[in-house]
C-alpha atoms as a PDB file:
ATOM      1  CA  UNK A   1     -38.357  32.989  -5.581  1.00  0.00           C
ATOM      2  CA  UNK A   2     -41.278  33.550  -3.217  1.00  0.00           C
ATOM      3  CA  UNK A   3     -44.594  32.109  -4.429  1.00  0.00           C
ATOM      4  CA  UNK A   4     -47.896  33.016  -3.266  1.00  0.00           C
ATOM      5  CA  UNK A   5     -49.944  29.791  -4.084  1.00  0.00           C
ATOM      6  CA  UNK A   6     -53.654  29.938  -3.184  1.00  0.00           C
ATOM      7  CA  UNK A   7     -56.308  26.832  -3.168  1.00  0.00           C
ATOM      8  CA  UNK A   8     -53.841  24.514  -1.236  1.00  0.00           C
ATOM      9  CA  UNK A   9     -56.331  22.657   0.471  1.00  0.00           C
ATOM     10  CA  UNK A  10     -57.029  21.038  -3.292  1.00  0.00           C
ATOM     11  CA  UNK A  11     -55.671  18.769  -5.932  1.00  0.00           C
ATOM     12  CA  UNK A  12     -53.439  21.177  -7.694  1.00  0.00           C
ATOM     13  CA  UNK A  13     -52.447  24.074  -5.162  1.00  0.00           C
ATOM     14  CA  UNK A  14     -51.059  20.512  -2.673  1.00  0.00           C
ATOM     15  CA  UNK A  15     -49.085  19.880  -5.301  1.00  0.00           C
ATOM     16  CA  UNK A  16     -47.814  22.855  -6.695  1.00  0.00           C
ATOM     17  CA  UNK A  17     -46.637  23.890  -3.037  1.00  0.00           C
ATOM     18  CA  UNK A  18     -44.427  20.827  -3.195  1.00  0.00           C
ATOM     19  CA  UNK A  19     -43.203  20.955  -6.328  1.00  0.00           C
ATOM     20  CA  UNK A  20     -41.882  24.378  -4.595  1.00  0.00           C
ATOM     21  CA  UNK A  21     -40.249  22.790  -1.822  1.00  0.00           C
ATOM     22  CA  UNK A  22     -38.502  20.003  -4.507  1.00  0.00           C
ATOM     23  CA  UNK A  23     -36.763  23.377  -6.490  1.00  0.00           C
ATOM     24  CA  UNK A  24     -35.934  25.441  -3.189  1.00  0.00           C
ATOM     25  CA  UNK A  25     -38.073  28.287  -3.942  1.00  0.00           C
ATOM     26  CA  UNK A  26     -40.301  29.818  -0.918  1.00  0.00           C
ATOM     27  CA  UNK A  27     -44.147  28.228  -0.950  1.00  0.00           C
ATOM     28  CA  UNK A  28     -46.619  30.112   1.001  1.00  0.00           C
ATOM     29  CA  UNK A  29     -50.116  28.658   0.803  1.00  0.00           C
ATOM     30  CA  UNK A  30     -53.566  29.793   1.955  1.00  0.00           C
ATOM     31  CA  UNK A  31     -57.040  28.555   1.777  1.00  0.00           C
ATOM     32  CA  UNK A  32     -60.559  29.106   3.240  1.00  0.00           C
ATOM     33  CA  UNK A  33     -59.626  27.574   6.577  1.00  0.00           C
ATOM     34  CA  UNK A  34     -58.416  28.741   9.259  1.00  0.00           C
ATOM     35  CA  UNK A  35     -55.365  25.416   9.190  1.00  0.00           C
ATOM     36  CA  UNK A  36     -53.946  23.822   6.422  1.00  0.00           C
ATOM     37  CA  UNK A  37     -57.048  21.346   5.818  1.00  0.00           C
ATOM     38  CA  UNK A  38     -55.407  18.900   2.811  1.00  0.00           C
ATOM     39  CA  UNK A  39     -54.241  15.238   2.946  1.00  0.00           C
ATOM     40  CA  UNK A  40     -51.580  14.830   6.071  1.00  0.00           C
ATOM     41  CA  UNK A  41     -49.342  13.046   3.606  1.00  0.00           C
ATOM     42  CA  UNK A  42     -46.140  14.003   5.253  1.00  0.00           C
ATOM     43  CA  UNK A  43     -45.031  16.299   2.349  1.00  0.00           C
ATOM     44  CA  UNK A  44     -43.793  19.337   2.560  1.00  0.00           C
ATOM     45  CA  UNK A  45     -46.936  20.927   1.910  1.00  0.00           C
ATOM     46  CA  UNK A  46     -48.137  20.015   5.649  1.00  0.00           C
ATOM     47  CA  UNK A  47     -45.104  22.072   7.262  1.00  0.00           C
ATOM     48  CA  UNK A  48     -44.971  24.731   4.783  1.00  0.00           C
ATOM     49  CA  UNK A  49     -46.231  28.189   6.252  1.00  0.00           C
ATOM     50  CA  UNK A  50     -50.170  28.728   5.706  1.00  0.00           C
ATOM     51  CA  UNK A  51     -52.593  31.595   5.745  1.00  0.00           C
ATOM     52  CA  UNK A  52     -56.205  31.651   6.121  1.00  0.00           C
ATOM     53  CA  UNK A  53     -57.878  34.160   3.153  1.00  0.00           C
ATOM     54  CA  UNK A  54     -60.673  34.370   1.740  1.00  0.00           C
ATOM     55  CA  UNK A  55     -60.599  35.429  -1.693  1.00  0.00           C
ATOM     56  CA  UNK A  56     -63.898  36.859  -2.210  1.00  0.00           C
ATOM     57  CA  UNK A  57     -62.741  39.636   0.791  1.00  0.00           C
ATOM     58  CA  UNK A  58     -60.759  42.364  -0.817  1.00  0.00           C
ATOM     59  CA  UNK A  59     -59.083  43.950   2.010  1.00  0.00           C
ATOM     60  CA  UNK A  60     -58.338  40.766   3.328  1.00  0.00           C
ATOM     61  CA  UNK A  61     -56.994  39.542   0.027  1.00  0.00           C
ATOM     62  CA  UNK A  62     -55.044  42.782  -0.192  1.00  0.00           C
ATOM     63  CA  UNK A  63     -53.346  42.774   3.201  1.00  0.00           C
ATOM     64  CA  UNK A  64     -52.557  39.290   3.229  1.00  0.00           C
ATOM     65  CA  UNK A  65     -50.708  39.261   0.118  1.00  0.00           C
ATOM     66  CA  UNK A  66     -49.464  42.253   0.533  1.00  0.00           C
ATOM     67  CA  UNK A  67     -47.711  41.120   3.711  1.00  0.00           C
ATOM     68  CA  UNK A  68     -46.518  37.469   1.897  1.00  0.00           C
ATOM     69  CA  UNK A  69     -44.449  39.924  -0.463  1.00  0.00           C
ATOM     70  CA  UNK A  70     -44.370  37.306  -2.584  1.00  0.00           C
ATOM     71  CA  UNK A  71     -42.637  37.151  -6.631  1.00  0.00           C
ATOM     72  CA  UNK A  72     -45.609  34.740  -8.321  1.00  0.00           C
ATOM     73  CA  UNK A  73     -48.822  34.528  -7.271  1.00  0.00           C
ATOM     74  CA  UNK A  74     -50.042  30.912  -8.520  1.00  0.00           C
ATOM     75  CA  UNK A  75     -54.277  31.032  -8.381  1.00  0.00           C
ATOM     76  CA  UNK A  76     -55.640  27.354  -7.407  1.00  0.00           C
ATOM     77  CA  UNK A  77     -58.618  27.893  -5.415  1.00  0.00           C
ATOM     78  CA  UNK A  78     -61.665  28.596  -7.147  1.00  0.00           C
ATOM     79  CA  UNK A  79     -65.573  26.841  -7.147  1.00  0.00           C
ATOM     80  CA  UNK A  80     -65.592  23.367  -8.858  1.00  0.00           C
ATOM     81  CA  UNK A  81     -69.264  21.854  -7.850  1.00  0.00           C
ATOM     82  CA  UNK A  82     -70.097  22.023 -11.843  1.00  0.00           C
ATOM     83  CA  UNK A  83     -73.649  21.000 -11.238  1.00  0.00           C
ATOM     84  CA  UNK A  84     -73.833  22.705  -7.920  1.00  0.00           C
ATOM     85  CA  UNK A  85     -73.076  25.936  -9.176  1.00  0.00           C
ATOM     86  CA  UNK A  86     -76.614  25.929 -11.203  1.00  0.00           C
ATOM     87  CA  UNK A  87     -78.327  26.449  -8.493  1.00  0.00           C
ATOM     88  CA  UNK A  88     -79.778  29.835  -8.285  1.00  0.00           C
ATOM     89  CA  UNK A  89     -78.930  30.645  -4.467  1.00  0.00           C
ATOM     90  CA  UNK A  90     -75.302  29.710  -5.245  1.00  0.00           C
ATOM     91  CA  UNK A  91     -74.695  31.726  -8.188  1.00  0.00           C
ATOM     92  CA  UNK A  92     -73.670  35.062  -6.310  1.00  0.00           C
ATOM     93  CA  UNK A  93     -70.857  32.833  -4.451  1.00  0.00           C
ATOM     94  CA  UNK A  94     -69.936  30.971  -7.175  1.00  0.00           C
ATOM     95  CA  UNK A  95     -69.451  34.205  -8.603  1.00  0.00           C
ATOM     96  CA  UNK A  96     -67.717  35.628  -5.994  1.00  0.00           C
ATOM     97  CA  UNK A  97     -65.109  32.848  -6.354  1.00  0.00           C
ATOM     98  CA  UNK A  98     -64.160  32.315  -9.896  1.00  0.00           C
ATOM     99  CA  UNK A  99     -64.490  35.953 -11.049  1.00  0.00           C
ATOM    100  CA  UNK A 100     -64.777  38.547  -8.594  1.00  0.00           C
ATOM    101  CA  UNK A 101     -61.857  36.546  -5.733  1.00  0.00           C
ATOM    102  CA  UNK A 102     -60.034  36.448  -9.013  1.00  0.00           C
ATOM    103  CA  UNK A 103     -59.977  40.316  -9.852  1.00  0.00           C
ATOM    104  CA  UNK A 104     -59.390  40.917  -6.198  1.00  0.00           C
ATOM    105  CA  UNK A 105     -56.186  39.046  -6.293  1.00  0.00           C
ATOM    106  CA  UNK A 106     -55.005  40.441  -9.659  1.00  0.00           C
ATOM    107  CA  UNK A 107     -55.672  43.766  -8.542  1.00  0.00           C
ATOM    108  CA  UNK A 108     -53.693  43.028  -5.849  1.00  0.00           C
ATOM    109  CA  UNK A 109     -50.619  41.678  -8.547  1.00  0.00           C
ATOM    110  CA  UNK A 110     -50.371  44.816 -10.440  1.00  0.00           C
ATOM    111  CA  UNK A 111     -49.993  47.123  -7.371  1.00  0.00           C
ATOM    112  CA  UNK A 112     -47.149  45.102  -6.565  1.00  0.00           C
ATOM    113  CA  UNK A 113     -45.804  43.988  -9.809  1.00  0.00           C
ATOM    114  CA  UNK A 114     -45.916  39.998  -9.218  1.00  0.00           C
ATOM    115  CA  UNK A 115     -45.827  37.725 -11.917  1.00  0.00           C
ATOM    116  CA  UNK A 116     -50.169  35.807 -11.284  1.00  0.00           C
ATOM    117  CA  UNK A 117     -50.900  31.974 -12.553  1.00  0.00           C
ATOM    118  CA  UNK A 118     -54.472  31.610 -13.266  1.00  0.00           C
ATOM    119  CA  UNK A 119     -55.642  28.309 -13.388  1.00  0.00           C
ATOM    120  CA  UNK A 120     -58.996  27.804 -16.077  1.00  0.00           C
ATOM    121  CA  UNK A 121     -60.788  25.403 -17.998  1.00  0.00           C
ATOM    122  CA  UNK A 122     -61.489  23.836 -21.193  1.00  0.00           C
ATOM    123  CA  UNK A 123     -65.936  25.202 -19.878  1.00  0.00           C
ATOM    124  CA  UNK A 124     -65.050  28.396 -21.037  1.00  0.00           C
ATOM    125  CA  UNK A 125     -65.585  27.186 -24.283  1.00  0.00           C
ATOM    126  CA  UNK A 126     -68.786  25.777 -25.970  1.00  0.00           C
ATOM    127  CA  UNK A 127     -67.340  22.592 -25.860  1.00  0.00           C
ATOM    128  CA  UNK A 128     -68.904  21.747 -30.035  1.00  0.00           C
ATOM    129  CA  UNK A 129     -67.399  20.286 -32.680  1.00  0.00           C
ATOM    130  CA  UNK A 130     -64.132  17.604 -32.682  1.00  0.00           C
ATOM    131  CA  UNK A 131     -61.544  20.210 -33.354  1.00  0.00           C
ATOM    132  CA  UNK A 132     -58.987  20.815 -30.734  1.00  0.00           C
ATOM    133  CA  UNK A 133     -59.288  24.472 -29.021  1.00  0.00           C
ATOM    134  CA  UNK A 134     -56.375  26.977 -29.419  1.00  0.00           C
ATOM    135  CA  UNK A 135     -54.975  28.554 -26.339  1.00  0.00           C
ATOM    136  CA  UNK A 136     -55.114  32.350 -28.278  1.00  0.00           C
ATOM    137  CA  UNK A 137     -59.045  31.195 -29.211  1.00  0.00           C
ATOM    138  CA  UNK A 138     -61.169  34.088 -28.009  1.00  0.00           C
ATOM    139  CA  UNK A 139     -64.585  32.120 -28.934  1.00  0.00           C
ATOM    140  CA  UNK A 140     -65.937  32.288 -25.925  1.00  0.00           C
ATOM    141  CA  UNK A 141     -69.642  30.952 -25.344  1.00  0.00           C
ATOM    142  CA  UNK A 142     -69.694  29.040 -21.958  1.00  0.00           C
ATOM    143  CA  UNK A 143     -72.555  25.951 -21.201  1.00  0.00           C
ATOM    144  CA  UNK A 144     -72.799  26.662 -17.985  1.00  0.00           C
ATOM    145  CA  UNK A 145     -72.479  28.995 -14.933  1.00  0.00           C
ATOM    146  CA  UNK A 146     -68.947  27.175 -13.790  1.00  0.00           C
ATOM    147  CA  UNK A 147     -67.982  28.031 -17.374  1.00  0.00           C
ATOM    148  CA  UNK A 148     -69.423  31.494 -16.918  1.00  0.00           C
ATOM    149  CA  UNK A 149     -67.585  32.604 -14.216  1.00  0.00           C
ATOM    150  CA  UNK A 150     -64.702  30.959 -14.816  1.00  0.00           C
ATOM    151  CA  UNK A 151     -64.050  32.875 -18.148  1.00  0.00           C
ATOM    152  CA  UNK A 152     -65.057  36.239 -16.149  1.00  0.00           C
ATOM    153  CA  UNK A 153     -61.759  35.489 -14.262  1.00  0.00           C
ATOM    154  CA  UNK A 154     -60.011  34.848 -16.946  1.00  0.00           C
ATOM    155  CA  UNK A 155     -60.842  38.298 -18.244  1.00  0.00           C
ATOM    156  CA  UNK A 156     -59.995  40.001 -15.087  1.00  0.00           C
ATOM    157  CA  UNK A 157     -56.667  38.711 -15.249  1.00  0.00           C
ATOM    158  CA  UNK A 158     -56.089  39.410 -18.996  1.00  0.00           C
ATOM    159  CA  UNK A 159     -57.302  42.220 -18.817  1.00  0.00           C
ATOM    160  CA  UNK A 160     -55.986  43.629 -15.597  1.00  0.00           C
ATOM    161  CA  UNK A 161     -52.278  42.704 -16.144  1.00  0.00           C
ATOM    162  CA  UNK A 162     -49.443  41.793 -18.398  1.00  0.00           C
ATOM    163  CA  UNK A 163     -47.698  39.680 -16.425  1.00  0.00           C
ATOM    164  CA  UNK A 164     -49.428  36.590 -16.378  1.00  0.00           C
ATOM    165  CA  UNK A 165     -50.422  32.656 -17.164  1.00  0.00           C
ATOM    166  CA  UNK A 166     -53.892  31.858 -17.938  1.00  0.00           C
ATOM    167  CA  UNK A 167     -53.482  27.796 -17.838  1.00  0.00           C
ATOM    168  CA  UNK A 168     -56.607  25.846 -19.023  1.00  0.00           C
ATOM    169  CA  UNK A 169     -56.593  22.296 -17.710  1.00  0.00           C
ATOM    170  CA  UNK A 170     -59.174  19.195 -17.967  1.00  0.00           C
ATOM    171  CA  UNK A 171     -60.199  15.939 -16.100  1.00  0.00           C
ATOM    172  CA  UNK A 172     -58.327  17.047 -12.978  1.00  0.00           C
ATOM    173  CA  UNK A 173     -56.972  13.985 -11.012  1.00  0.00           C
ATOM    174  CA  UNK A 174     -54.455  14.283  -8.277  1.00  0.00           C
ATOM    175  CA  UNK A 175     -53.789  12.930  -4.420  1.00  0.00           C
ATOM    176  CA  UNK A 176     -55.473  15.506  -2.536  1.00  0.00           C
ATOM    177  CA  UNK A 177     -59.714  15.624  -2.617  1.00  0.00           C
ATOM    178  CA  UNK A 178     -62.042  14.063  -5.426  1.00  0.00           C
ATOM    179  CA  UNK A 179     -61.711  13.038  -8.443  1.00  0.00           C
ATOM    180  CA  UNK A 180     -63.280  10.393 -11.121  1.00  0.00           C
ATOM    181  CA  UNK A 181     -60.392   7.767 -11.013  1.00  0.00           C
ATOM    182  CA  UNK A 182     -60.909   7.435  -7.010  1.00  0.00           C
ATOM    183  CA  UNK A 183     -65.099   7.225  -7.799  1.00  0.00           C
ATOM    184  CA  UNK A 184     -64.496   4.983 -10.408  1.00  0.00           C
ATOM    185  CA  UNK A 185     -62.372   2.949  -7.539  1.00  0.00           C
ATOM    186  CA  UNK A 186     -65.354   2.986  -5.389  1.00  0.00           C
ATOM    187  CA  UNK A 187     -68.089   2.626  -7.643  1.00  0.00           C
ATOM    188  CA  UNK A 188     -65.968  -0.528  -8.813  1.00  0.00           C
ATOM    189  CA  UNK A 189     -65.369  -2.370  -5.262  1.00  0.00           C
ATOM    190  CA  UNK A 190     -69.693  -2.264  -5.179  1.00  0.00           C
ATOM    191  CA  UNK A 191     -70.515  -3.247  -8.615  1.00  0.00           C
ATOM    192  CA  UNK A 192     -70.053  -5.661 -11.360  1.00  0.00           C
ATOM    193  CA  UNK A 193     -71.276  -3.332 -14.067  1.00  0.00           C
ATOM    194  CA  UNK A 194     -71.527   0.491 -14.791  1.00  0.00           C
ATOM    195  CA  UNK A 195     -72.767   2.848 -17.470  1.00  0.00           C
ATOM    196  CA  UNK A 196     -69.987   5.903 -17.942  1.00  0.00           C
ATOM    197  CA  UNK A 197     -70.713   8.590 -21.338  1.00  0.00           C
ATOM    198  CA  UNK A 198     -68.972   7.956 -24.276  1.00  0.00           C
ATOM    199  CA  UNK A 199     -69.413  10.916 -26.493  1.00  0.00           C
ATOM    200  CA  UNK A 200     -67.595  13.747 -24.115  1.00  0.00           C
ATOM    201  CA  UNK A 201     -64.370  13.621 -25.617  1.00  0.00           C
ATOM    202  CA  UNK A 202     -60.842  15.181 -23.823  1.00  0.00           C
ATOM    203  CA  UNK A 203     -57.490  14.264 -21.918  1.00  0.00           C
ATOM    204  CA  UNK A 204     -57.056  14.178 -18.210  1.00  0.00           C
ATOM    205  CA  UNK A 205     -54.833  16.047 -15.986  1.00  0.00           C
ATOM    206  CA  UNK A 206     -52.491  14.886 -13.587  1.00  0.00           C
ATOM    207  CA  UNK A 207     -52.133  17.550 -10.886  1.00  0.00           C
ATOM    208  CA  UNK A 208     -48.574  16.401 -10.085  1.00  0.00           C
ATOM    209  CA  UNK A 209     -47.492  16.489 -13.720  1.00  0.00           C
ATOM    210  CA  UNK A 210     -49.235  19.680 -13.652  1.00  0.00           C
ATOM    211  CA  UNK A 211     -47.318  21.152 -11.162  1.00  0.00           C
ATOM    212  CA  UNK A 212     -44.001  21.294 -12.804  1.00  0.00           C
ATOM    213  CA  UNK A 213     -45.372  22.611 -15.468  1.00  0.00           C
ATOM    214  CA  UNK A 214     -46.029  25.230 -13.584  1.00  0.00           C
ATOM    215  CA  UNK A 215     -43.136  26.151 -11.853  1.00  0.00           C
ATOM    216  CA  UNK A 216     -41.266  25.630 -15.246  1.00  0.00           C
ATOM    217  CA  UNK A 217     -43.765  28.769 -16.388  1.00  0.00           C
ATOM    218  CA  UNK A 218     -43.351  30.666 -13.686  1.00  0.00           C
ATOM    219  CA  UNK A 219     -39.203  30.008 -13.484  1.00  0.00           C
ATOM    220  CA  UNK A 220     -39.851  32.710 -17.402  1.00  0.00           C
ATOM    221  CA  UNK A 221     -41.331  35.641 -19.244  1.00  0.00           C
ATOM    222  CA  UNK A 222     -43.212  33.752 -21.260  1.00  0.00           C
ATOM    223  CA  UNK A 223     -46.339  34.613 -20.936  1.00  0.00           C
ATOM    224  CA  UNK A 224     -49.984  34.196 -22.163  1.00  0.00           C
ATOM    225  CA  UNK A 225     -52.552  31.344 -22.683  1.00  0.00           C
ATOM    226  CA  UNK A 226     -51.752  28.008 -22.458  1.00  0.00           C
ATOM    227  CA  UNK A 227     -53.148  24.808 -22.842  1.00  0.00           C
ATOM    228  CA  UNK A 228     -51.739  21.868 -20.201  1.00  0.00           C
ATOM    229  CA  UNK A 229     -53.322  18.359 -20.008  1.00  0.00           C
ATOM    230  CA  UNK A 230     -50.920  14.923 -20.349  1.00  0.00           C
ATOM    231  CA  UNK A 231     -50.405  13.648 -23.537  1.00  0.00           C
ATOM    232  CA  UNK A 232     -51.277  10.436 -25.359  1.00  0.00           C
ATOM    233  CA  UNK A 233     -54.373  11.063 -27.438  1.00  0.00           C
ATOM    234  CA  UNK A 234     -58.388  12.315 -27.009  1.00  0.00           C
ATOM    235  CA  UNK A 235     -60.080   9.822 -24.981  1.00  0.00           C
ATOM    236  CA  UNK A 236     -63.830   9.944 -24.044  1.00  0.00           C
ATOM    237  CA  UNK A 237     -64.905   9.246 -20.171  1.00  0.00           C
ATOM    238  CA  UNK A 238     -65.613   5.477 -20.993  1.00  0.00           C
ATOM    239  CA  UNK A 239     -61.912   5.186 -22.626  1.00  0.00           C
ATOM    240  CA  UNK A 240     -60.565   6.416 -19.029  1.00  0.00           C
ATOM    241  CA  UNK A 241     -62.636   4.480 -17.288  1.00  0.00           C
ATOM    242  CA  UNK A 242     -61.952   1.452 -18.651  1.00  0.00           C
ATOM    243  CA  UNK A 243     -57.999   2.042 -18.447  1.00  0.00           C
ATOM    244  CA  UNK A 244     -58.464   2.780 -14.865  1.00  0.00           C
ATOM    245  CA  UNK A 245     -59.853  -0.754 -13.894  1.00  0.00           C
ATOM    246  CA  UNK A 246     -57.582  -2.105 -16.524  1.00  0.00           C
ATOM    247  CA  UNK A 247     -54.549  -1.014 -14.716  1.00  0.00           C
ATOM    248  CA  UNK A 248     -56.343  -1.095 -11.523  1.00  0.00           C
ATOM    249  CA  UNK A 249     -56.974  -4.950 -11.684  1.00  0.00           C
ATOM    250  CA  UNK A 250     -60.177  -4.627 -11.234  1.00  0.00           C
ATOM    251  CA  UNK A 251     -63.417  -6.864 -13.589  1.00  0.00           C
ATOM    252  CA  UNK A 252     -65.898  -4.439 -13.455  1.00  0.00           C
ATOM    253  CA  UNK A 253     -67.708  -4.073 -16.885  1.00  0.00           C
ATOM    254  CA  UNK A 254     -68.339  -0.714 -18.106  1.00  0.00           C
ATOM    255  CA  UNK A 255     -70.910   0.251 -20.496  1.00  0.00           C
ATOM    256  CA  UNK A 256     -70.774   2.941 -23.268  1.00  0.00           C
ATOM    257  CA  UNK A 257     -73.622   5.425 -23.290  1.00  0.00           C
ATOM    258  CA  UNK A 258     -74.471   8.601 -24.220  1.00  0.00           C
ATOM    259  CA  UNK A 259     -74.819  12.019 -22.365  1.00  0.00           C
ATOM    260  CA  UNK A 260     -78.875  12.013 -22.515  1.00  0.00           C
ATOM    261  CA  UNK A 261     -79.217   8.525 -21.920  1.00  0.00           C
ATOM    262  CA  UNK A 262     -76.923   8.661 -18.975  1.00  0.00           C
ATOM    263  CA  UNK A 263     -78.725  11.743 -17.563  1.00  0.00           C
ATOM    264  CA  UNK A 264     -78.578  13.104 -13.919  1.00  0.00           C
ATOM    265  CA  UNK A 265     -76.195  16.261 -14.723  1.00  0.00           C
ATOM    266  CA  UNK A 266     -77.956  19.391 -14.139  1.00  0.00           C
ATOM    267  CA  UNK A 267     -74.959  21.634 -15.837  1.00  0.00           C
ATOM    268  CA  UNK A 268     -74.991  21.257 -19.542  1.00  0.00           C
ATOM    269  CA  UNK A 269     -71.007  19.216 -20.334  1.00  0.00           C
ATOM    270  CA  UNK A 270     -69.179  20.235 -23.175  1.00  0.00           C
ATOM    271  CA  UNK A 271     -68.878  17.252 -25.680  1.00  0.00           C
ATOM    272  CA  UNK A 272     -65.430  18.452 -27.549  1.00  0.00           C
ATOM    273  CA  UNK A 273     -63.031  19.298 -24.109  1.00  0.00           C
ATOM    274  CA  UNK A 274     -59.661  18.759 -26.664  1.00  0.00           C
ATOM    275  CA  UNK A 275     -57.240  20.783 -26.030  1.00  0.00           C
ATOM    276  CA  UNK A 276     -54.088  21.690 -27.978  1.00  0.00           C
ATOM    277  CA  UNK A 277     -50.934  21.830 -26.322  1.00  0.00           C
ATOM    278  CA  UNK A 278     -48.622  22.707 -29.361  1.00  0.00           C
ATOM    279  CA  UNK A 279     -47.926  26.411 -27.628  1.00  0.00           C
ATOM    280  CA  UNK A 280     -46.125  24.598 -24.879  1.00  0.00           C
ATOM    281  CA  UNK A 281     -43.804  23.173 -26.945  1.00  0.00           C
ATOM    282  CA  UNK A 282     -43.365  26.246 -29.402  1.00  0.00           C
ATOM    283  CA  UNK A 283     -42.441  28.212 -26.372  1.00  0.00           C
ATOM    284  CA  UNK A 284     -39.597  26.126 -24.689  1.00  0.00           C
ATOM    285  CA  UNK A 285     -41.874  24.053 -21.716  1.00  0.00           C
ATOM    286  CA  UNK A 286     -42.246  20.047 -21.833  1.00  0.00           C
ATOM    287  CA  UNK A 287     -45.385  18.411 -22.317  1.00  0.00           C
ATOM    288  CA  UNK A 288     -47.095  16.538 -19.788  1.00  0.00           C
ATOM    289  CA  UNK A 289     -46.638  12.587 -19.968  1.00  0.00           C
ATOM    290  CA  UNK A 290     -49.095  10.556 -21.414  1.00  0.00           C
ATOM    291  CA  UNK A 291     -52.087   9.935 -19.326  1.00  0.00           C
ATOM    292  CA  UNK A 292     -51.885   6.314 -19.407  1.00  0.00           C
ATOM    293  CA  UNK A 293     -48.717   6.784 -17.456  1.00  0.00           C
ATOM    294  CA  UNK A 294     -49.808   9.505 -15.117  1.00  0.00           C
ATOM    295  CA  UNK A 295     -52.921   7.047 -14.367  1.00  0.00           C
ATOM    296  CA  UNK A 296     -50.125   4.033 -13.110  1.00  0.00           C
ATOM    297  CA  UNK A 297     -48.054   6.503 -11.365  1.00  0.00           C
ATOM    298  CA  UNK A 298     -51.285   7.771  -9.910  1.00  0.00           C
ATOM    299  CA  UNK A 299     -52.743   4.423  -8.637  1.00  0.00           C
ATOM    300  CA  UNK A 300     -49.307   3.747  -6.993  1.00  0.00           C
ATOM    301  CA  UNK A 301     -49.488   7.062  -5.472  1.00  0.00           C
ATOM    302  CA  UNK A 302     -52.855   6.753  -4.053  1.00  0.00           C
ATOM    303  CA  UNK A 303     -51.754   2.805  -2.956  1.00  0.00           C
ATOM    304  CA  UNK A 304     -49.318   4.361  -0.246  1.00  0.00           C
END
């Protein structure tokens, strides 16, 4: 199988491209720049072929997957900068990104029949109440403008194709780019004590768990909305934070607050970011590992 994986300069599309290369399928990635620009890990995602594209450039977008040929596209890439993306000169790109790059590339996957993997969030939501969200739940009503236009891609997929994935993720940590376990990390080797929210409640995401997952969904027919974060219970941000210095080794103190006392976050956070996973299970696909064992896999990972 020849996948078409965009985003691979990231956390998940790095991964997903390996994951590729581990099951003998065909991995081409693309990104912004003009070279592969992720981690030089030595994986196989460094000597795997690469094209530049820019997703918010139709033709582009058209002739170079056109040319790929490829059997799956899986769709990574998208604008992440939750608090950036309220500014008002960076809406129209934002935008441009998570909805309209989007419809290019699904457009794109129904003139030549390819299966498309959509990756979304738990933002499209309104992120209220404590119980978890369903995958099939169409009640929409976004915080934010991330939230926003991520759901607008969401829609352009759904409703441009039938052959499709819309994957809803959370907490995204992984080996390649940001993430809140590696700030915690750094925030930790400065200071003795920190204030981290209690009261935003979810499960994080390990990109290289995730990555099976996906290649499992893609390796079917079974399409639709899913739900994918690891396992082992709803945790707020304090929870995770205190695991990670747990396992980490390190003493820093964290204290619980709350959103408004913390502050400093322009975009509006959803406080309920639970997210059922049943579907996977009702429709063949393992569940992610618990989080607590993604996060010590993680920190060995990120040791080497």
């Amino acid at each position: 199988m020849k996948v078409f994986v965009t985003g691979v300069g990231g956390q998940l599309g790095h991964d997903v491209m390996n994951e590729l290369a581990k099951r003998g399928h065909t991995g081409v990635g693309s990104d912004i720049a003009p070279q592969y620009s992720g981690v030089q890990d030595g994986s196989p995602v460094c000597t795997m072929p690469y094209v530049a594209m820019d997703i918010t450039n139709k033709t582009q977008v058209e002739q170079t997957i056109t040319a790929a040929m490829p059997d799956v596209v899986v769709h990574c890439a998208a604008w992440t900068a939750v608090d950036l993306a309220e500014e008002e000169d960076k809406q129209p790109l934002v935008r441009a990104i998570n909805a309209t790059g989007t419809q290019h590339i699904a457009d794109v996957c129904k003139k030549s029949g390819c299966k498309m993997v959509y990756i979304s969030t738990d933002y499209v939501f309104d992120g209220q109440g404590q119980t978890p969200w369903q995958p099939d739940c169409k009640d929409y009503s976004p915080l934010n403008i991330y939230g926003q236009t991520k759901l607008e891609g969401e829609l352009a997929v759904a409703n441009t194709l039938e052959k499709y994935f819309i994957v809803r993720i959370a907490w995204v940590f992984g080996k390649n780019g940001k993430n809140f376990i590696k700030t915690m990390l750094n925030i930790g080797k400065k200071f003795d004590t920190l204030r981290v929210v209690n009261d935003q409640i979810g499960t994080p995401t390990y990109t290289l768990d995730l990555s099976r997952l996906l290649v499992d969904m893609i390796e079917t027919e079974k399409y639709g909305y899913y739900h994918a974060t690891n396992e082992g219970g709803y945790i707020s941000w304090y929870d995770f934070a205190v695991e990670i210095f747990k396992q980490a080794g390190y003493d820093t103190k964290v204290h619980p607050v709350t959103t408004a006392e913390y502050g400093l976050s322009k975009a509006a956070r959803p406080y309920n970011s639970r997210l059922d996973k049943s579907k996977l299970i009702t429709n063949g696909f393992q569940p992610l590992p618990s989080w607590q064992d993604a996060l010590a896999r993680y920190l060995k990972e990120i040791e080497e």
